[in-house]
N, C-alpha and C. Protein backbone atom coordinates (compact mmCIF):
# COMPACT_ATOMS: atom_id res chain seq x y z
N UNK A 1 -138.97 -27.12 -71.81
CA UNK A 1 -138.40 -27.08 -73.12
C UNK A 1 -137.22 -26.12 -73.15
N UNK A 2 -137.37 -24.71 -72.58
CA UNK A 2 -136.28 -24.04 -72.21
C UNK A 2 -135.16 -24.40 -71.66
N UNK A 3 -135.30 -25.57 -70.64
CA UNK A 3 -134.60 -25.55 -70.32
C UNK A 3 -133.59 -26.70 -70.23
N UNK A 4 -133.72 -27.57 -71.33
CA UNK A 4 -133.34 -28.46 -72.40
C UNK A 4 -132.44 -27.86 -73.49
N UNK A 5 -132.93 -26.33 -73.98
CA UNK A 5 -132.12 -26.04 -74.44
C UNK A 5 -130.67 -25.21 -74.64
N UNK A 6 -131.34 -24.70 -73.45
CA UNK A 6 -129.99 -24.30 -72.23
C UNK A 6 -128.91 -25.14 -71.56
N UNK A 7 -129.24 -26.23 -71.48
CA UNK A 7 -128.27 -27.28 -71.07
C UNK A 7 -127.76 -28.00 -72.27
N UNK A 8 -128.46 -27.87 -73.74
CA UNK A 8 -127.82 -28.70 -74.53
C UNK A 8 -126.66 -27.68 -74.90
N UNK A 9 -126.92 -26.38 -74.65
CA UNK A 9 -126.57 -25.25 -75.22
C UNK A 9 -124.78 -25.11 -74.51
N UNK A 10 -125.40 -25.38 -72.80
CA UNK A 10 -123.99 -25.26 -71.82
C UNK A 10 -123.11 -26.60 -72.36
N UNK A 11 -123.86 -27.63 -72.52
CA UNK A 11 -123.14 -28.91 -72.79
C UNK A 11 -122.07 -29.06 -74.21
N UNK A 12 -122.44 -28.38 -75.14
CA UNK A 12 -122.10 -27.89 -75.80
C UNK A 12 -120.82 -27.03 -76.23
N UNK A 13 -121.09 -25.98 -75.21
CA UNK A 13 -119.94 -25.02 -74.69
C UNK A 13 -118.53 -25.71 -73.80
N UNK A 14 -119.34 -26.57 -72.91
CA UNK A 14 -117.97 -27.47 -72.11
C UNK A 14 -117.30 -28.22 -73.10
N UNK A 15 -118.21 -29.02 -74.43
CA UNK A 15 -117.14 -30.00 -74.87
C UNK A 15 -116.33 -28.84 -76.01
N UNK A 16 -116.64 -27.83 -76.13
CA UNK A 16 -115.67 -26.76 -77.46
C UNK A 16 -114.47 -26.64 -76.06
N UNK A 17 -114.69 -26.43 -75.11
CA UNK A 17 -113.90 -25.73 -73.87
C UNK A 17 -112.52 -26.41 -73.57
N UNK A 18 -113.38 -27.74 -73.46
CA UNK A 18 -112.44 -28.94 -73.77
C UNK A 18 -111.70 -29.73 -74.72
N UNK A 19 -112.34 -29.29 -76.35
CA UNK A 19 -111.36 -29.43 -77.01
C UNK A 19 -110.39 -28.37 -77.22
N UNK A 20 -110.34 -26.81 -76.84
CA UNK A 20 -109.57 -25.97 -76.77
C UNK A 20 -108.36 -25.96 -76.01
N UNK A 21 -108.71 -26.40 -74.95
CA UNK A 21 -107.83 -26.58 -73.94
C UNK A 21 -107.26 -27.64 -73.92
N UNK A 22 -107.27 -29.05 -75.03
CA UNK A 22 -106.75 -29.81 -74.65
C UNK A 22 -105.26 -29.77 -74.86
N UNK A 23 -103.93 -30.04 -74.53
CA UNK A 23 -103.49 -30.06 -74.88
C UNK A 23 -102.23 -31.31 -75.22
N UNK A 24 -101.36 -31.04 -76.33
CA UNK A 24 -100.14 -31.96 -76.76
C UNK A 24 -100.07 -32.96 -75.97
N UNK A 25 -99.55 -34.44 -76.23
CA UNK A 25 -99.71 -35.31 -75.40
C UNK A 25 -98.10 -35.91 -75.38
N UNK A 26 -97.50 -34.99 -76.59
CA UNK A 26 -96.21 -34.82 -76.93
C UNK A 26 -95.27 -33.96 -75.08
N UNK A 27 -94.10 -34.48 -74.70
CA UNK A 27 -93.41 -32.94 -74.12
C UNK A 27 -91.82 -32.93 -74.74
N UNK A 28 -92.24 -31.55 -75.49
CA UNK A 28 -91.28 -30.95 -76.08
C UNK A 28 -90.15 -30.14 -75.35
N UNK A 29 -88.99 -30.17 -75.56
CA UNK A 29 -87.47 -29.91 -75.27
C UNK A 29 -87.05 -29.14 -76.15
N UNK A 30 -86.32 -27.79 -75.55
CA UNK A 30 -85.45 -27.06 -76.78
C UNK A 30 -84.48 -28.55 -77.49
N UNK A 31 -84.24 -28.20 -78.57
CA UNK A 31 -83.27 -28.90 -79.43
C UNK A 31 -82.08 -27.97 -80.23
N UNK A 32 -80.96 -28.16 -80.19
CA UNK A 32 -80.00 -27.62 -80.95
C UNK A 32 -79.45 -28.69 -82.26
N UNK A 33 -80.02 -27.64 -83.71
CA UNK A 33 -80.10 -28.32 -84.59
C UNK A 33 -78.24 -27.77 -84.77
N UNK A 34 -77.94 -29.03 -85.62
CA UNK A 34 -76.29 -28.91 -85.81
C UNK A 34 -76.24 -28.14 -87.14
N UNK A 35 -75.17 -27.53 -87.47
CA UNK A 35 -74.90 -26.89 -89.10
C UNK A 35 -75.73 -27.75 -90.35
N UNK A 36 -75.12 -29.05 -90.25
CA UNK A 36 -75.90 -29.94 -90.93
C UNK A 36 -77.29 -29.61 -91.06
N UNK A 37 -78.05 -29.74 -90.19
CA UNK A 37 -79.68 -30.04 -89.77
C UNK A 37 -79.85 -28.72 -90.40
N UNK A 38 -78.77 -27.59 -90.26
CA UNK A 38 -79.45 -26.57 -90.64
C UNK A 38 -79.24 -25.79 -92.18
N UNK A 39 -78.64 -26.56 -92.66
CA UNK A 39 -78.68 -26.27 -94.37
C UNK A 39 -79.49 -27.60 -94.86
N UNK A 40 -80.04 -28.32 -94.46
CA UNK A 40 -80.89 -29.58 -94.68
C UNK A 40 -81.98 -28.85 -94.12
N UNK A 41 -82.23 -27.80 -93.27
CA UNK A 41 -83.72 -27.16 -92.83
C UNK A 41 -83.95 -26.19 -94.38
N UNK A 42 -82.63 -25.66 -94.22
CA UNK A 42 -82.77 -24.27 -95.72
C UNK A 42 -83.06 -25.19 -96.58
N UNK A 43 -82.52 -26.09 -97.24
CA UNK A 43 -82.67 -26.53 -98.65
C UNK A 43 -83.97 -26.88 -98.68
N UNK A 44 -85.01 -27.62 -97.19
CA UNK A 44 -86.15 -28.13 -97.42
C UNK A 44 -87.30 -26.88 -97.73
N UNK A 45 -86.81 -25.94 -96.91
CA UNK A 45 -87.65 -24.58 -97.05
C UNK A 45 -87.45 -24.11 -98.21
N UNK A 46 -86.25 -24.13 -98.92
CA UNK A 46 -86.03 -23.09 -100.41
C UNK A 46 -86.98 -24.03 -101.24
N UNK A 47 -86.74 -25.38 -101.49
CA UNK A 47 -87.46 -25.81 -102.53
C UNK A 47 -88.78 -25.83 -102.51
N UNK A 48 -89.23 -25.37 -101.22
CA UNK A 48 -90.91 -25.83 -101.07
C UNK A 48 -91.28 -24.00 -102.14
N UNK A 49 -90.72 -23.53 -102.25
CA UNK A 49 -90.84 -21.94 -102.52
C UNK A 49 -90.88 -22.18 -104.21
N UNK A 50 -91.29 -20.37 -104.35
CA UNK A 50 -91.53 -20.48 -105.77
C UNK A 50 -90.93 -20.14 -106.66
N UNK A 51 -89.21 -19.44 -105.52
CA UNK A 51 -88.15 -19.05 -106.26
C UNK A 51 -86.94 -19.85 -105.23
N UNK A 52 -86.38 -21.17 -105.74
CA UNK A 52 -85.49 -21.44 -104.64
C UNK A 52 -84.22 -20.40 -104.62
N UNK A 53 -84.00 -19.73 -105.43
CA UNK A 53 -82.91 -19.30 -104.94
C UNK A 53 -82.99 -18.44 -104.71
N UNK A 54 -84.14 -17.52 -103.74
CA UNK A 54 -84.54 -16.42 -103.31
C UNK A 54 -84.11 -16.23 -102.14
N UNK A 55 -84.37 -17.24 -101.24
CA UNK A 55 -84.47 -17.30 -99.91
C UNK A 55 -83.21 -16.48 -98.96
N UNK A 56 -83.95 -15.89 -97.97
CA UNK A 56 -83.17 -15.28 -97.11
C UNK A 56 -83.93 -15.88 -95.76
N UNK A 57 -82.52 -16.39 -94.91
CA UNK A 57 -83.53 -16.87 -93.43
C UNK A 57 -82.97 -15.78 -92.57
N UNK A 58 -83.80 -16.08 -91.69
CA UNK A 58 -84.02 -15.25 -90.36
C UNK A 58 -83.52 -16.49 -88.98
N UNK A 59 -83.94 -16.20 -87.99
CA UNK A 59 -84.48 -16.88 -87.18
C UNK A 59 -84.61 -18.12 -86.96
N UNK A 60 -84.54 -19.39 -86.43
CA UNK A 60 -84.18 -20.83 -86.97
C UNK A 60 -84.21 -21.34 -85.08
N UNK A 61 -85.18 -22.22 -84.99
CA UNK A 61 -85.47 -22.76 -83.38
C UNK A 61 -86.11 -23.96 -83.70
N UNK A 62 -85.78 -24.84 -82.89
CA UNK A 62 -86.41 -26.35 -82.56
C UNK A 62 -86.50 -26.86 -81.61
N UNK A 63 -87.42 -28.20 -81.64
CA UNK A 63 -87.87 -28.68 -80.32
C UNK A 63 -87.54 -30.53 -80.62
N UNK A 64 -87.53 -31.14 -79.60
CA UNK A 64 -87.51 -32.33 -80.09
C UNK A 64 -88.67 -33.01 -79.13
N UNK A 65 -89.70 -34.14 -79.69
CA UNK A 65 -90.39 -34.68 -78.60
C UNK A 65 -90.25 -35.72 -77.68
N UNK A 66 -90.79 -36.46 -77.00
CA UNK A 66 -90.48 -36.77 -75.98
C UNK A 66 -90.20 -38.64 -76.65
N UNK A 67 -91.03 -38.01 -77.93
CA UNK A 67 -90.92 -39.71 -79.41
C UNK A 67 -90.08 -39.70 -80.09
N UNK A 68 -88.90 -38.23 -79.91
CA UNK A 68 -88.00 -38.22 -80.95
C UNK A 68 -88.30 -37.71 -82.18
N UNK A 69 -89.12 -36.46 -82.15
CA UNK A 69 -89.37 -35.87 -83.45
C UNK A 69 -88.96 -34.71 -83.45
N UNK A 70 -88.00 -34.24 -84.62
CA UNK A 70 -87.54 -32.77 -83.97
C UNK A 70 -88.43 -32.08 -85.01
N UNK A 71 -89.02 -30.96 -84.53
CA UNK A 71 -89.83 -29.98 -85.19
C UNK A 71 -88.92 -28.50 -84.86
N UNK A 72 -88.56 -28.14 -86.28
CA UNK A 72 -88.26 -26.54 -86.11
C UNK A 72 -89.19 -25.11 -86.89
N UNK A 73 -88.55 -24.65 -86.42
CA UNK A 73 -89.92 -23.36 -86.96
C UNK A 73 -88.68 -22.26 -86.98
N UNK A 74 -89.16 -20.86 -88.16
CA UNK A 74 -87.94 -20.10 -88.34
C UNK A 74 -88.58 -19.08 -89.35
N UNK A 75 -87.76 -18.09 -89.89
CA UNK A 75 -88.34 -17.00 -90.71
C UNK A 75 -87.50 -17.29 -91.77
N UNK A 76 -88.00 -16.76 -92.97
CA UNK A 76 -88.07 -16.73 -94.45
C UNK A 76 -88.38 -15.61 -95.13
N UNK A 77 -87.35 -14.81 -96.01
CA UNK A 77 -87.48 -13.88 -96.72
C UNK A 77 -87.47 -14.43 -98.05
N UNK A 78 -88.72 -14.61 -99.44
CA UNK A 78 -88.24 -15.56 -100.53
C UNK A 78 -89.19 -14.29 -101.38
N UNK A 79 -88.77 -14.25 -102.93
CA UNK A 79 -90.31 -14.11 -103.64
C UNK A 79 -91.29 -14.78 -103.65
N UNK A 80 -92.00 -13.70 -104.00
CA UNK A 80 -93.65 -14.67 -104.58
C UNK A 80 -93.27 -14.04 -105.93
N UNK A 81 -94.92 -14.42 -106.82
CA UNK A 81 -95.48 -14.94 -107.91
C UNK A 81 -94.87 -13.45 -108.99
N UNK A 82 -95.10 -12.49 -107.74
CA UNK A 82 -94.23 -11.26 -109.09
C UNK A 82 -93.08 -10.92 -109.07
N UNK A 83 -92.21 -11.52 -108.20
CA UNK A 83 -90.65 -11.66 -107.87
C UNK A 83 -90.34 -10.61 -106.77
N UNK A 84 -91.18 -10.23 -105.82
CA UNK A 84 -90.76 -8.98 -104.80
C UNK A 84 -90.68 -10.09 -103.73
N UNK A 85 -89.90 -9.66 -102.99
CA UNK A 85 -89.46 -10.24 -101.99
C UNK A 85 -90.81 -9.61 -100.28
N UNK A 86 -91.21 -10.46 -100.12
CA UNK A 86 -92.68 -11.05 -98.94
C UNK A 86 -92.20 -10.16 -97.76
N UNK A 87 -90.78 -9.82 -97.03
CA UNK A 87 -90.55 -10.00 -95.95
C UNK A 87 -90.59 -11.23 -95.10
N UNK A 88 -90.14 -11.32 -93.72
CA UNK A 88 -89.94 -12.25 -93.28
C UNK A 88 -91.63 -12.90 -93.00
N UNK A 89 -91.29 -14.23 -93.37
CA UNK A 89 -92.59 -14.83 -92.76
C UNK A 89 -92.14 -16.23 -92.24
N UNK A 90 -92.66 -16.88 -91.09
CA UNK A 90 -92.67 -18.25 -90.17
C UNK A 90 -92.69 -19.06 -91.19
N UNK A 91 -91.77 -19.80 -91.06
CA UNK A 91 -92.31 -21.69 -91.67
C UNK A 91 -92.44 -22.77 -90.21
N UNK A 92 -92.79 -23.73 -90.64
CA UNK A 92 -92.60 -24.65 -89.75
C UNK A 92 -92.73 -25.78 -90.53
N UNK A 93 -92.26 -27.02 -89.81
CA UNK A 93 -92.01 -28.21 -90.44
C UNK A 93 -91.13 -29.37 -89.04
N UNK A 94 -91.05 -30.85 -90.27
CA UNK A 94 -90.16 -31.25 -89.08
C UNK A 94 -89.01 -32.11 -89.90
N UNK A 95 -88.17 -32.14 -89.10
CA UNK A 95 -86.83 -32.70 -89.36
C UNK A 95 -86.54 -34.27 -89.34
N UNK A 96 -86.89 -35.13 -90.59
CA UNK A 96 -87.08 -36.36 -90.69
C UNK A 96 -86.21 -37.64 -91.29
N UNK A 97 -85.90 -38.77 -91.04
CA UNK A 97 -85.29 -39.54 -91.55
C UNK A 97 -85.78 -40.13 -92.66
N UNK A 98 -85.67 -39.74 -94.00
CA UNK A 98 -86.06 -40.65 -95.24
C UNK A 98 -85.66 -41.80 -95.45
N UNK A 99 -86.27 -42.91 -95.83
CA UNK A 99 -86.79 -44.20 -96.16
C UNK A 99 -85.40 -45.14 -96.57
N UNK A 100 -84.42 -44.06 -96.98
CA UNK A 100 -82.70 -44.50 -97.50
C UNK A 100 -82.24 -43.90 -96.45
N UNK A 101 -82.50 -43.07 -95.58
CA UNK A 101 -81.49 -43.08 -93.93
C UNK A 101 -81.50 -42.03 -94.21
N UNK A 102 -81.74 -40.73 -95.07
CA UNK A 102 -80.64 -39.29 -95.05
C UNK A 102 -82.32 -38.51 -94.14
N UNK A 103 -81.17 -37.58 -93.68
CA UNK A 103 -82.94 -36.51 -93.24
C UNK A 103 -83.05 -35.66 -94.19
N UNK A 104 -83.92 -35.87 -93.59
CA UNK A 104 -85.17 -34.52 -95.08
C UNK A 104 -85.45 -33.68 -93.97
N UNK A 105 -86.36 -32.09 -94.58
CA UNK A 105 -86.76 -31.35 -93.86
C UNK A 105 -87.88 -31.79 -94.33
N UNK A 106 -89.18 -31.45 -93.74
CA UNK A 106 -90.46 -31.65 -94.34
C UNK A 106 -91.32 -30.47 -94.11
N UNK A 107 -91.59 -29.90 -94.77
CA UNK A 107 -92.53 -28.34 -94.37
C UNK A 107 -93.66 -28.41 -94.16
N UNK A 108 -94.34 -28.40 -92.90
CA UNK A 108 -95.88 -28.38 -93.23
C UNK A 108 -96.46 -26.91 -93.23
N UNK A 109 -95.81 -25.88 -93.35
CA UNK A 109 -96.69 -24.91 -93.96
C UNK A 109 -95.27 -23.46 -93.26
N UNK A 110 -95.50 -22.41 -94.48
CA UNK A 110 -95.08 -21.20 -94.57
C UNK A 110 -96.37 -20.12 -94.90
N UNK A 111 -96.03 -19.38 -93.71
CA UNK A 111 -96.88 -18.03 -93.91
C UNK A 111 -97.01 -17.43 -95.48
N UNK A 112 -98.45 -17.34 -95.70
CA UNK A 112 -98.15 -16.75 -96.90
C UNK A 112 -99.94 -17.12 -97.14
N UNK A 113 -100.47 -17.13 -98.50
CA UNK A 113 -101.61 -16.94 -99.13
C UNK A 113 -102.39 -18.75 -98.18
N UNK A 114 -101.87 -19.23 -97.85
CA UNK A 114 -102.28 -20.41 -97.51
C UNK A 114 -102.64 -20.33 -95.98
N UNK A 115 -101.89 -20.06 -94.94
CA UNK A 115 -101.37 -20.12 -94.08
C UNK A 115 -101.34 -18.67 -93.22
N UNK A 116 -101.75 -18.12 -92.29
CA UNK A 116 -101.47 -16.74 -91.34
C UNK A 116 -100.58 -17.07 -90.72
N UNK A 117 -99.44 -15.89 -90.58
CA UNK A 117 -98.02 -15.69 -89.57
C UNK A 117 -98.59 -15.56 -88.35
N UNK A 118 -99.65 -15.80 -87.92
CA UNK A 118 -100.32 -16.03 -86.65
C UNK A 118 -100.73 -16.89 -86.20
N UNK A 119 -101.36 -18.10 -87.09
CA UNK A 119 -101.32 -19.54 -87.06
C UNK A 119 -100.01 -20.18 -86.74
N UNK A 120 -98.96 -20.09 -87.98
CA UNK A 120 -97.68 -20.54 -87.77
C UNK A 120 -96.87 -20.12 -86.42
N UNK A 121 -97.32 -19.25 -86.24
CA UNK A 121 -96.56 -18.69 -84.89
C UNK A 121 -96.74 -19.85 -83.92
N UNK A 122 -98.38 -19.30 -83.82
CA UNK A 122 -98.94 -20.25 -82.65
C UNK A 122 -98.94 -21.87 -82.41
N UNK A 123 -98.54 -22.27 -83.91
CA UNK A 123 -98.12 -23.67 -83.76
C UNK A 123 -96.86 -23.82 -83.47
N UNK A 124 -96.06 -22.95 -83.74
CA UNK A 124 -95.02 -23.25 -83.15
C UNK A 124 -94.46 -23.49 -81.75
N UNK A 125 -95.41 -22.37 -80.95
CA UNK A 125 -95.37 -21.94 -79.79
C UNK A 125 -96.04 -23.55 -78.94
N UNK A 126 -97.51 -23.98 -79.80
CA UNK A 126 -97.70 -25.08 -79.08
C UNK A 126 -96.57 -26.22 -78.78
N UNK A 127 -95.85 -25.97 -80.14
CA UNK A 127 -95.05 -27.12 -80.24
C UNK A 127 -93.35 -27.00 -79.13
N UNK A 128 -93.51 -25.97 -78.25
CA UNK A 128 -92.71 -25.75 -77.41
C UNK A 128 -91.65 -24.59 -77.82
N UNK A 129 -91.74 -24.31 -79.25
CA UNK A 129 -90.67 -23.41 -80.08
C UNK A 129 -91.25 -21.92 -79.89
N UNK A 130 -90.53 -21.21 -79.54
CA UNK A 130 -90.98 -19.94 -79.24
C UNK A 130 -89.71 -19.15 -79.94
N UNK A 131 -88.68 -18.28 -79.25
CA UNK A 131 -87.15 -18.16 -79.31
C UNK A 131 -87.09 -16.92 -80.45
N UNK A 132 -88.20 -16.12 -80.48
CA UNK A 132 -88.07 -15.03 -81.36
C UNK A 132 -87.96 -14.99 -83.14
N UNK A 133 -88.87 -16.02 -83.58
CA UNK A 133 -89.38 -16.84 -84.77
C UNK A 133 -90.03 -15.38 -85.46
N UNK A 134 -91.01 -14.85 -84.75
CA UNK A 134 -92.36 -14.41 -84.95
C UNK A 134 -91.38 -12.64 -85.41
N UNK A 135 -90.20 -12.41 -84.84
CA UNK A 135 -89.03 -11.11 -84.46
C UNK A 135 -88.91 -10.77 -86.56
């Protein structure tokens, strides 16, 4: 009986091991976003915020995949809810063609009450973007 549950126990442990380690099936490439891409990154980041015309960026890096998706990740100085300005915190998101042809930015998440600047980091990092985001 012990030792049933020791092996369900190891068996267990290999498949967490293996979903940890699995990784991206994506391979990501630095990308150089153009001026364009990159006031189309700001505007997507200011409006996701709770003061658009707060925003101060930092930092600004992308990757493109191997499907043609460019994902960038970057820092953000904006208010919150009592108007003080956060310091810099990570966004990430990706850089997309809307349904009428123009690109959009699309944010899937900024450090902040939702989200850890340690998560965002690290997704970024999976996503091949590193480049002093986190600085």
């Amino acid at each position: 009986m012990r030792l049933t549950s020791v092996s369900g126990l190891v068996g267990a442990a290999l498949c967490l091991a293996a979903c940890v380690t699995k990784q991206p099936t994506d391979f990501n490439r630095p990308y150089a976003l153009s001026e364009v891409e990159q006031k189309i990154v700001k505007f997507g980041v200011a409006t996701s915020l709770k003061d658009p015309g707060s925003p101060i960026f930092g930092n600004m890096a992308a990757s493109i995949s191997d499907k043609g998706v460019v994902q960038v990740c970057g820092t953000v100085n904006a208010k919150n809810s009592y108007g003080a300005y956060t310091g810099l915190q990570p966004y990430l998101g990706v850089l997309a063609t809307s349904g009428a042809g123009n690109k959009v930015f699309v944010v899937n998440g900024i450090a902040g009450p939702r989200y850890s600047a340690q998560a965002v980091i690290m997704t970024c990092a999976q996503r091949g973007i590193g480049g002093g985001i986190d600085s």
